[in-house]
N, C-alpha and C. Protein backbone atom coordinates (compact mmCIF):
# COMPACT_ATOMS: atom_id res chain seq x y z
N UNK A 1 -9.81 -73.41 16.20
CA UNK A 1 -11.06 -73.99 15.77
C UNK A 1 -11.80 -73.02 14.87
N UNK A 2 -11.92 -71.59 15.17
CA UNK A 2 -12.05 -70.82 14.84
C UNK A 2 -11.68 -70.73 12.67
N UNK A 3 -10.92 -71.17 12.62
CA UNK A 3 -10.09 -71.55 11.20
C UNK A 3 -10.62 -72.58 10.42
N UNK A 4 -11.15 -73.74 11.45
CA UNK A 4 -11.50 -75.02 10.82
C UNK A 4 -13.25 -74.84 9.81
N UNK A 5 -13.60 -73.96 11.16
CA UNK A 5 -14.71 -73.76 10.92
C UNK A 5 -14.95 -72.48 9.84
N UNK A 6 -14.23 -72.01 9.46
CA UNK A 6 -14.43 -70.68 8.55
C UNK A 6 -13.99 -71.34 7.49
N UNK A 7 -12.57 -72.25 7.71
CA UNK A 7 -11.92 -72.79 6.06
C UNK A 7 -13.16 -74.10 5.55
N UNK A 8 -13.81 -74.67 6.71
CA UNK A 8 -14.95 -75.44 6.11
C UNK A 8 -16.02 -74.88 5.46
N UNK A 9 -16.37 -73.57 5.71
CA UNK A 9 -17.43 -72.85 5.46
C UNK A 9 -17.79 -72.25 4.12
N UNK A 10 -16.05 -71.93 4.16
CA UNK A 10 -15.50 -71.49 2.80
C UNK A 10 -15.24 -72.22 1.51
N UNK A 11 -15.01 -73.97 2.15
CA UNK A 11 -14.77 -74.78 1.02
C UNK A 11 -15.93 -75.27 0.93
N UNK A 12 -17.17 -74.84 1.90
CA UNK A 12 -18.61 -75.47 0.82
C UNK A 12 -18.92 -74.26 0.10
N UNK A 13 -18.80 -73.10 0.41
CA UNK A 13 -19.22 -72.23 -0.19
C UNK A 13 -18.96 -71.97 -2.13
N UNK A 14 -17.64 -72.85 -1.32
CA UNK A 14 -16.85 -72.28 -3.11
C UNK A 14 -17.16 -73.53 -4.27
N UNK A 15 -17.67 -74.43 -3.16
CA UNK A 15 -18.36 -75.91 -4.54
C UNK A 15 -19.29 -75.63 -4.77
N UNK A 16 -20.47 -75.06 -3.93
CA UNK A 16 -21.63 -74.41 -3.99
C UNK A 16 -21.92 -73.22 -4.90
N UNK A 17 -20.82 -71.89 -4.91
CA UNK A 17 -20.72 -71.25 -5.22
C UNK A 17 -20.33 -71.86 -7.20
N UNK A 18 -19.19 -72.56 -6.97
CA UNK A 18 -18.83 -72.37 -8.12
C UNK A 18 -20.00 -73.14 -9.65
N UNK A 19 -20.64 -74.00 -8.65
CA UNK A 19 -21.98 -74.58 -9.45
C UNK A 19 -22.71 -73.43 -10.05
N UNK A 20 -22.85 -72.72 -9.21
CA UNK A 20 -24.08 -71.26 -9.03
C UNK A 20 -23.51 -69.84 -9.85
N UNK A 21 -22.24 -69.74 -9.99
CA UNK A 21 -21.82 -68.65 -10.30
C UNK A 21 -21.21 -67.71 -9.16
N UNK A 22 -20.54 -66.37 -9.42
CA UNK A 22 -19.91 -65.65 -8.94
C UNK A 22 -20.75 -64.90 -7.86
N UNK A 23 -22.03 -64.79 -8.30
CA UNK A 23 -22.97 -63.76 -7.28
C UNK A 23 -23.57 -64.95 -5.88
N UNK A 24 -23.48 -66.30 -6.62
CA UNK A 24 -23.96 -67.27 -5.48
C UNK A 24 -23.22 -67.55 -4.88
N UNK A 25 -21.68 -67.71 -4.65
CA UNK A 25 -20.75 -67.95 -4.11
C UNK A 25 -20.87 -66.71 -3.58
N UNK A 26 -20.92 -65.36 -3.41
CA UNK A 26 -20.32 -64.23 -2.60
C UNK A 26 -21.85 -64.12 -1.49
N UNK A 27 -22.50 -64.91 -2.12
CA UNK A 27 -23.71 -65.04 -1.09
C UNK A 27 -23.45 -66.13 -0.12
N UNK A 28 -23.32 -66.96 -0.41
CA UNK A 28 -22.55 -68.06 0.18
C UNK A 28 -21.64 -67.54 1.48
N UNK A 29 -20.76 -67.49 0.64
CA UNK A 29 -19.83 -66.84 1.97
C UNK A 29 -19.56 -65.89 2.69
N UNK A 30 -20.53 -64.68 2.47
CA UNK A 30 -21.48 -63.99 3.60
C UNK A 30 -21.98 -64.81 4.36
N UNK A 31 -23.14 -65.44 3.88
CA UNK A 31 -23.58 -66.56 5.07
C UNK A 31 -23.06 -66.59 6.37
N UNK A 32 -22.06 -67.80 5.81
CA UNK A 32 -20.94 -68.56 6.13
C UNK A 32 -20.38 -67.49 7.29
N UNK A 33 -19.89 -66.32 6.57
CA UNK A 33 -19.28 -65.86 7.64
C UNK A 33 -19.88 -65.16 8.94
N UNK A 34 -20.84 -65.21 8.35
CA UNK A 34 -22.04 -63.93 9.55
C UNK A 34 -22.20 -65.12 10.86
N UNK A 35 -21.92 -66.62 10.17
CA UNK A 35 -22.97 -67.83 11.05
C UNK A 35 -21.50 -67.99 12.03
N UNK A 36 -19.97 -67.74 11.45
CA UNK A 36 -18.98 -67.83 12.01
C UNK A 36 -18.63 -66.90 13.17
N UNK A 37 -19.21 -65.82 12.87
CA UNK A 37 -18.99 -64.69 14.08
C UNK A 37 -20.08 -64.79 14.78
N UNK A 38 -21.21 -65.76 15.13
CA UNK A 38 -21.95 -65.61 15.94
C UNK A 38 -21.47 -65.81 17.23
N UNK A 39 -21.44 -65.46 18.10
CA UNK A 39 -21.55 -65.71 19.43
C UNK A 39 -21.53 -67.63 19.83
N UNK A 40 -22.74 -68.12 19.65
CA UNK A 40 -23.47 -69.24 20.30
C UNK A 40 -22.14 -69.87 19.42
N UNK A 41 -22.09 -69.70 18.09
CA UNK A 41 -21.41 -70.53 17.14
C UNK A 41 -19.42 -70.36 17.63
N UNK A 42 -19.16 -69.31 18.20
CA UNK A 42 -17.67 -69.25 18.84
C UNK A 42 -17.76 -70.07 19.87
N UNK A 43 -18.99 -70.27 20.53
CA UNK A 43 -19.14 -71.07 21.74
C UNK A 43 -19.17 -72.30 21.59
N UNK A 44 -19.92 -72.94 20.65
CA UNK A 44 -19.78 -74.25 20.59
C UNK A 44 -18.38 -75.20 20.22
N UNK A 45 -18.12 -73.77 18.92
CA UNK A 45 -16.44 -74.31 18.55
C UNK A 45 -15.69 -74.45 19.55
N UNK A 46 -15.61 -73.59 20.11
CA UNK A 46 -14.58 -73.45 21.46
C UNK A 46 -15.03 -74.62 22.39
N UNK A 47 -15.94 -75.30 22.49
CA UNK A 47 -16.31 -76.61 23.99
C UNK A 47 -15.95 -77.27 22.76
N UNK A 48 -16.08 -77.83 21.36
CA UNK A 48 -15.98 -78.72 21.01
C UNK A 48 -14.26 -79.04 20.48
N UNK A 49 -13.28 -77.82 20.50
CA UNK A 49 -11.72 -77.86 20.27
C UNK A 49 -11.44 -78.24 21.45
N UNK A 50 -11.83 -77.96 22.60
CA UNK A 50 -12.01 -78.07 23.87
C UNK A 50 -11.78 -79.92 24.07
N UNK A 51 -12.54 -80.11 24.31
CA UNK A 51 -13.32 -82.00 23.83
C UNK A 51 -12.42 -82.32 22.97
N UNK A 52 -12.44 -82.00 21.96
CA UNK A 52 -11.34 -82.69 20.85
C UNK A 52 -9.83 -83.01 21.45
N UNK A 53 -9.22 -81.90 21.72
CA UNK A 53 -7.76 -81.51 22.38
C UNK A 53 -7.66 -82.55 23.73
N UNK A 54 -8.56 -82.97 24.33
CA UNK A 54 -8.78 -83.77 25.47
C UNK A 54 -8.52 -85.36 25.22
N UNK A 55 -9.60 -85.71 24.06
CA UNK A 55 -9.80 -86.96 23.63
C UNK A 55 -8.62 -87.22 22.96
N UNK A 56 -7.89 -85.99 22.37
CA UNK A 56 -6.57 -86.85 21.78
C UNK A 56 -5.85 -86.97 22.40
N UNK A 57 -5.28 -85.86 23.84
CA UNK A 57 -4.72 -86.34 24.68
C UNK A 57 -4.61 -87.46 25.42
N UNK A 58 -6.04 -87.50 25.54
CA UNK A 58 -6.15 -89.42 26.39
C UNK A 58 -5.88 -90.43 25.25
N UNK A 59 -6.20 -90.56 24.00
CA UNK A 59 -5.76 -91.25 23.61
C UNK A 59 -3.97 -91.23 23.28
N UNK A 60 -3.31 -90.46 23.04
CA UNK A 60 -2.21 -90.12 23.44
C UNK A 60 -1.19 -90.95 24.02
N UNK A 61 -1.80 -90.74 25.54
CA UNK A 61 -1.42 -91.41 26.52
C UNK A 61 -1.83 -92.80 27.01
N UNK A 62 -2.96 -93.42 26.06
CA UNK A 62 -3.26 -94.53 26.10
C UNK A 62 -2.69 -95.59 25.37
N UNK A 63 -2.36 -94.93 24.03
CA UNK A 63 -1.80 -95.69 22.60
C UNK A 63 -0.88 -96.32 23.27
N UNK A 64 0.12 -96.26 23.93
CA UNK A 64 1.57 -97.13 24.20
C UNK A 64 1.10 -98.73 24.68
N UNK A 65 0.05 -98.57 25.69
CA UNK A 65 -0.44 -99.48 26.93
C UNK A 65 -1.27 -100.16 25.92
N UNK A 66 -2.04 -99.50 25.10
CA UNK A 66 -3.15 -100.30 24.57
C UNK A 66 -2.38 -101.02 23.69
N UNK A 67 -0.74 -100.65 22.71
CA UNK A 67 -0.38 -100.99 21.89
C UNK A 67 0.57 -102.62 22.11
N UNK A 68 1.00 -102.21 23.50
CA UNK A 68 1.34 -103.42 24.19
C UNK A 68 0.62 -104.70 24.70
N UNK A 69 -0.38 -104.12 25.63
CA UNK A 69 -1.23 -105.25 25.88
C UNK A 69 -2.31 -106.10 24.85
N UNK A 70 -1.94 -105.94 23.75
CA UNK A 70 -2.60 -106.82 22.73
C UNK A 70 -1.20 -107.23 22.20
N UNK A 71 -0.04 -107.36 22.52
CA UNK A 71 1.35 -108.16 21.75
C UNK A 71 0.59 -109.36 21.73
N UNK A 72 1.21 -110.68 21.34
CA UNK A 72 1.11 -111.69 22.30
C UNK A 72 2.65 -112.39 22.19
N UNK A 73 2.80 -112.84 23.71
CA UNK A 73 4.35 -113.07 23.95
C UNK A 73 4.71 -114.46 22.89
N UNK A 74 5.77 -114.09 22.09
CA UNK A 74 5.98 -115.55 21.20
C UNK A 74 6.89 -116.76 22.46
């Protein structure tokens, strides 16, 4: 998660940046990265990969059942 959130950070930085020039982009992604190593901000990523990894699992394991019980028998 850790990745998602730095390569997102990075790809606003660099549309942002590249509007702005070379000195606004390296400001940018300072930002970006200072807000990535925060603490609170590893924490939230982490409950929310957390949650994510879960919900796809259940859906996962739901897709077959759900995919069946809407057939209808010819």
């Amino acid at each position: 998660m850790k990745r998602v959130v730095f390569g997102t950070g990075l790809a606003v930085g660099y549309v942002l940046g590249a509007r702005a020039g070379r000195e606004r982009y390296e400001a940018i992604a300072r930002t970006v990265r200072s807000l990535a190593d925060r603490p609170d901000v590893q924490s939230t990523a982490g409950i929310l990969s957390a949650h994510a990894h879960d919900w796809a699992r259940s859906a996962l394991h739901r897709a077959p059942h759900e995919a069946t019980a809407h057939v209808s028998p010819n």
